[in-house]
Protein backbone atom coordinates (compact mmCIF):
# COMPACT_ATOMS: atom_id res chain seq x y z
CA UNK A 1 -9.31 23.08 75.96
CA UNK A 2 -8.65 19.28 76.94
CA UNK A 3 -5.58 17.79 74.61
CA UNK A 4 -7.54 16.47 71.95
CA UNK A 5 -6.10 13.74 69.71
CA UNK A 6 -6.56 14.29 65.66
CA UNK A 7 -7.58 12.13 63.61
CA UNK A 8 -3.56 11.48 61.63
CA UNK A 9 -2.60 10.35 65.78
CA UNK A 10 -5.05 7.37 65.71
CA UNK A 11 -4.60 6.18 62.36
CA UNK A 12 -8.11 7.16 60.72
CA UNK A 13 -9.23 5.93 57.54
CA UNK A 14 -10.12 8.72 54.80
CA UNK A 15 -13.46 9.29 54.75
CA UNK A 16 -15.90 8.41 51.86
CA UNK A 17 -17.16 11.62 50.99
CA UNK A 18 -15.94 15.23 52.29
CA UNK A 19 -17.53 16.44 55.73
CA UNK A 20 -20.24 18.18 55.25
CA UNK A 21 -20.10 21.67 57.70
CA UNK A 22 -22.80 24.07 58.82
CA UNK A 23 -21.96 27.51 58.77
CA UNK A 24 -23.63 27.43 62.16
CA UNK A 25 -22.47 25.95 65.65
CA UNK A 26 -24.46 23.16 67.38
CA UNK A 27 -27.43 23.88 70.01
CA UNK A 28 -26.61 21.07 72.19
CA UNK A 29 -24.14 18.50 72.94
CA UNK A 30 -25.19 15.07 73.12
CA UNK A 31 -23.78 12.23 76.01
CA UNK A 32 -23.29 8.38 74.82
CA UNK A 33 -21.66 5.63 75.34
CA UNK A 34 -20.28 2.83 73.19
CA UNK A 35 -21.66 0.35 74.76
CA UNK A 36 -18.61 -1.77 74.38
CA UNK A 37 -17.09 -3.76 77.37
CA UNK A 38 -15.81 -1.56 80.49
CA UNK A 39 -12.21 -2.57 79.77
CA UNK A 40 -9.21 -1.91 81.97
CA UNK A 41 -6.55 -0.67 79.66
CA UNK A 42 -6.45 3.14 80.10
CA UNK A 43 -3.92 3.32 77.66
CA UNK A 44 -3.56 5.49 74.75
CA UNK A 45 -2.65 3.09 72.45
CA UNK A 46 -5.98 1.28 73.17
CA UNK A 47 -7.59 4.32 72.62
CA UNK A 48 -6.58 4.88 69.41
CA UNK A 49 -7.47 1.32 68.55
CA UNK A 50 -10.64 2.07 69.76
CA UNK A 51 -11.31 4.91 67.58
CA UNK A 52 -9.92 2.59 64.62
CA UNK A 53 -12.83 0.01 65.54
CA UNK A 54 -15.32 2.54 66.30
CA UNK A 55 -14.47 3.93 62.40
CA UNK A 56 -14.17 0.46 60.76
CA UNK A 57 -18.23 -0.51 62.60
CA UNK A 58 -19.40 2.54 61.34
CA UNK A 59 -18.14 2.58 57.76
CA UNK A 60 -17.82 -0.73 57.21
CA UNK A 61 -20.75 -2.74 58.75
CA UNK A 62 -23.33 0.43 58.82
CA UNK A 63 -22.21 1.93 55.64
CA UNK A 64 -21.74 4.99 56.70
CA UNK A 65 -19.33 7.73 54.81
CA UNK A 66 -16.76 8.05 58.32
CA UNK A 67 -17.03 7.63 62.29
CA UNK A 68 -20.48 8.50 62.95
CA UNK A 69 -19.36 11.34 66.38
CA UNK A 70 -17.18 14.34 66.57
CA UNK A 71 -15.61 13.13 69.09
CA UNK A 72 -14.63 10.47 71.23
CA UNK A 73 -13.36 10.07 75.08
CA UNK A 74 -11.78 6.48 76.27
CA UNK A 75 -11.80 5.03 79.13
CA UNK A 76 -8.44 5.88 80.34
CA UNK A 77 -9.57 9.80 79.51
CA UNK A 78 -7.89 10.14 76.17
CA UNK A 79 -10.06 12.94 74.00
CA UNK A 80 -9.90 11.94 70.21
CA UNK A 81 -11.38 14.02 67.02
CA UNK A 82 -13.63 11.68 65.24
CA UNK A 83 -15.83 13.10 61.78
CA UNK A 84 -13.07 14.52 59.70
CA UNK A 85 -12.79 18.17 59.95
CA UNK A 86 -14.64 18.37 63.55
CA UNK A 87 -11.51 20.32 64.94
CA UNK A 88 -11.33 22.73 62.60
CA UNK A 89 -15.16 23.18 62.82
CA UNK A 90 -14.88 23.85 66.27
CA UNK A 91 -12.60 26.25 65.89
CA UNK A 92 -14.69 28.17 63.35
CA UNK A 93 -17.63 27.96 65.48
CA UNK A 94 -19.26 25.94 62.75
CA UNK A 95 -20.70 22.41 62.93
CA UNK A 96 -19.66 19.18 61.21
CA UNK A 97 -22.44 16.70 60.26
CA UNK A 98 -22.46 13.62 62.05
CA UNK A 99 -24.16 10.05 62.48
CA UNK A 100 -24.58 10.18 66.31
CA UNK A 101 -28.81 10.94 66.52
CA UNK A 102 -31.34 10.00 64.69
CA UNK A 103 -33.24 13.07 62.72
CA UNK A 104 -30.90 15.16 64.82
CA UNK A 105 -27.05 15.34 63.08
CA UNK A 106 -27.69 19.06 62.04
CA UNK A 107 -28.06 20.88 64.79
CA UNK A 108 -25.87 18.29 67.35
CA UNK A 109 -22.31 17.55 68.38
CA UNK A 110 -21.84 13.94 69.84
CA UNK A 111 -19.49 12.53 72.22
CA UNK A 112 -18.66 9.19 72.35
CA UNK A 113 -17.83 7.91 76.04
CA UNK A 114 -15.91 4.35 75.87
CA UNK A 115 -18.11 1.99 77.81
CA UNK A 116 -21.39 0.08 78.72
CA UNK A 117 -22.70 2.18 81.94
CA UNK A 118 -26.23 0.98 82.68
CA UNK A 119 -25.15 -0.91 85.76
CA UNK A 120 -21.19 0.44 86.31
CA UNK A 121 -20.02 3.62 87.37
CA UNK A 122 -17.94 6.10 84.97
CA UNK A 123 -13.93 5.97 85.68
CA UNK A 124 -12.66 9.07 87.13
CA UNK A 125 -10.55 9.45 84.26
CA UNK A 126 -13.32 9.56 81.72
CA UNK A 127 -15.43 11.53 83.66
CA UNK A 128 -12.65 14.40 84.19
CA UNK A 129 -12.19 14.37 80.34
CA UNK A 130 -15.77 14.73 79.91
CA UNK A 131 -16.26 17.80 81.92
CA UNK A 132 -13.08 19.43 80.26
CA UNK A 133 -14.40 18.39 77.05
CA UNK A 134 -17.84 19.71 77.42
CA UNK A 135 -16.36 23.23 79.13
CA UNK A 136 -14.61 23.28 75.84
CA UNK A 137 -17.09 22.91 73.83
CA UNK A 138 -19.77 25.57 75.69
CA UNK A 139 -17.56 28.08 75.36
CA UNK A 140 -16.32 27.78 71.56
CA UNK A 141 -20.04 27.65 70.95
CA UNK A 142 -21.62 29.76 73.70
CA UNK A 143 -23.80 27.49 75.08
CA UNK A 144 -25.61 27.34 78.34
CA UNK A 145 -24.29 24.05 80.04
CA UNK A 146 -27.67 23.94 82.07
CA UNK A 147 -29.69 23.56 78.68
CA UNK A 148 -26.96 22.46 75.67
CA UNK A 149 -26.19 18.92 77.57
CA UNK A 150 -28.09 16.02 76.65
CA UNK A 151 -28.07 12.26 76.30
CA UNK A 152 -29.02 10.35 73.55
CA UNK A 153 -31.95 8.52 74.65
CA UNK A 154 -33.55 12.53 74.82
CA UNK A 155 -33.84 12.21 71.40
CA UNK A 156 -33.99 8.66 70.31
CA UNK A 157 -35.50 5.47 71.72
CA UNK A 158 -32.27 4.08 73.14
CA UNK A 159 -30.69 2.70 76.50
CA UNK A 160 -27.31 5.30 75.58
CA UNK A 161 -26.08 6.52 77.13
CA UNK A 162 -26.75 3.80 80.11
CA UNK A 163 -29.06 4.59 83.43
CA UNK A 164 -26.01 5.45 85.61
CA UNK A 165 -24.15 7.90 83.02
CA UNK A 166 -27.68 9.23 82.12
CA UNK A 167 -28.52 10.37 85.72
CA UNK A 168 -24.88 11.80 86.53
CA UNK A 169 -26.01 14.57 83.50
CA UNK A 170 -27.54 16.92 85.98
CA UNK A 171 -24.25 16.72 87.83
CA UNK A 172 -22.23 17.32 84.13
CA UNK A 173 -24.37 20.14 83.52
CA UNK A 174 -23.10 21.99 87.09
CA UNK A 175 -19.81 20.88 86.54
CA UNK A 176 -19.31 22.21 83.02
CA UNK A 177 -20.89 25.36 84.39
CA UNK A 178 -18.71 25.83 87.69
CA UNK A 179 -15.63 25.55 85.53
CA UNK A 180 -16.53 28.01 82.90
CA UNK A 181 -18.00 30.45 85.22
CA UNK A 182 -21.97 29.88 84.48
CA UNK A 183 -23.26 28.97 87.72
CA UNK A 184 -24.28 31.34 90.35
CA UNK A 185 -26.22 28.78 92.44
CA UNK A 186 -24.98 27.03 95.09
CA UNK A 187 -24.11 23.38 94.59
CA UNK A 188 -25.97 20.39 94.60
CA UNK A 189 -24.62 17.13 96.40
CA UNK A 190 -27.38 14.53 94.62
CA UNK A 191 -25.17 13.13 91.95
CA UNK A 192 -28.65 11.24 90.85
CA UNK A 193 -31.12 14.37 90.53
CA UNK A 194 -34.12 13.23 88.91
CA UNK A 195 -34.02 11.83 85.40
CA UNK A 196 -36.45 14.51 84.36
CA UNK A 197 -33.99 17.27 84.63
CA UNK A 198 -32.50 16.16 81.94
CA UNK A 199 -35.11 16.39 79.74
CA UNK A 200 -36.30 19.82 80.53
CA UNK A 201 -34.29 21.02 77.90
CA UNK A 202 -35.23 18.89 75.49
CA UNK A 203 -38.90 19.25 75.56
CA UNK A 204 -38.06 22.74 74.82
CA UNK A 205 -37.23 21.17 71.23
CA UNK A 206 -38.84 19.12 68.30
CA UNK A 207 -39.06 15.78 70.13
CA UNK A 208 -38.25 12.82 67.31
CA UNK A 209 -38.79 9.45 68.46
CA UNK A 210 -37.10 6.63 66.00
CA UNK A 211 -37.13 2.77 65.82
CA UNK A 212 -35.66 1.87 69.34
CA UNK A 213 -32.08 0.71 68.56
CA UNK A 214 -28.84 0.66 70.63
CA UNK A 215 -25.31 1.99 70.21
């Protein structure tokens, strides 16, 4: 489990309303981005300020009752808790309802990746978090890596999480699997396997297509 930072660390607002939890884990974990400038402090204070903004945007300006994700990853590679009560969900193998997809919130867990990455790489540091984060997350809930990791744009009409995170997802998927023991094939060295891969999994399920809009 990566070190996750709660919710009292950054300084988070109470939420409006309780969470609301599932007595049921989510079926896949979905990729985005913030699509906030690529910034160069790594810090952790900056990533708890980011998690502040992040909160403050979504209550505030979209009205919603807390921070839309579960959780969030900055650029420097700090892993924050973001819906109240996600950690403890987690821990239950139960799911807290989010704001992070469209038509989708009940049956998804969203990570929030600090960044604009339709043209830029990922940092290192991010991505490393990301991997650790996911690992974590397949094995409290038992998912397959190869079918549980998605982007957002897989099930909404948006540009998150950016072209260049989007195609690294095939590479996510085997790294998430190598680490937790999962894959038995032998490795790929394409970091940008076709987009399509991605959505294999995802045609599998009830495809929802919403307004186009960006995060």
């Amino acid at each position: 489990m990566p070190k996750v930072y709660t919710r009292r660390d950054w300084g988070a607002d109470a939420p409006r309303r309780p969470p609301r939890v599932l007595d049921r884990p989510p079926d896949h974990i979905i990729v985005h981005h913030t699509a906030s400038p690529n910034v160069s402090d790594t810090s952790r204070g900056h990533a708890f300020a980011l998690s502040r903004q992040i909160q403050r945007f979504h209550m505030g300006t979209r009205g919603w009752d807390d921070i839309g994700e579960q959780l969030t990853i900055s650029r420097g590679g700090y892993v924050m808790e973001g819906r109240a009560g996600t950690l403890r969900a987690i821990a239950r193998n139960e799911l807290v309802v989010g704001a992070q997809s469209l038509h989708h919130n009940r049956h998804t867990l969203g990570i929030e990746n600090e960044g604009t990455y339709m043209k830029d790489e990922v940092p290192a540091k991010l991505w490393r978090s990301l991997v650790e984060t996911c690992a974590w997350l397949c094995t409290a809930h038992n998912l397959d890596p190869a079918t549980a990791i998605v982007g957002h744009r897989d099930y909404n009409a948006t540009d998150c999480p950016g072209d260049v995170l989007y195609r690294r997802l095939p590479r996510l998927r085997r790294e998430v699997a190598r680490r937790i023991g999962s894959d038995t094939g032998p490795p790929e060295d394409d970091d940008d396997l076709d987009a399509e891969a991605s959505r294999r999994s995802f045609l599998a399920q009830h495809r929802h297509r919403g307004r186009r809009h960006r995060r």
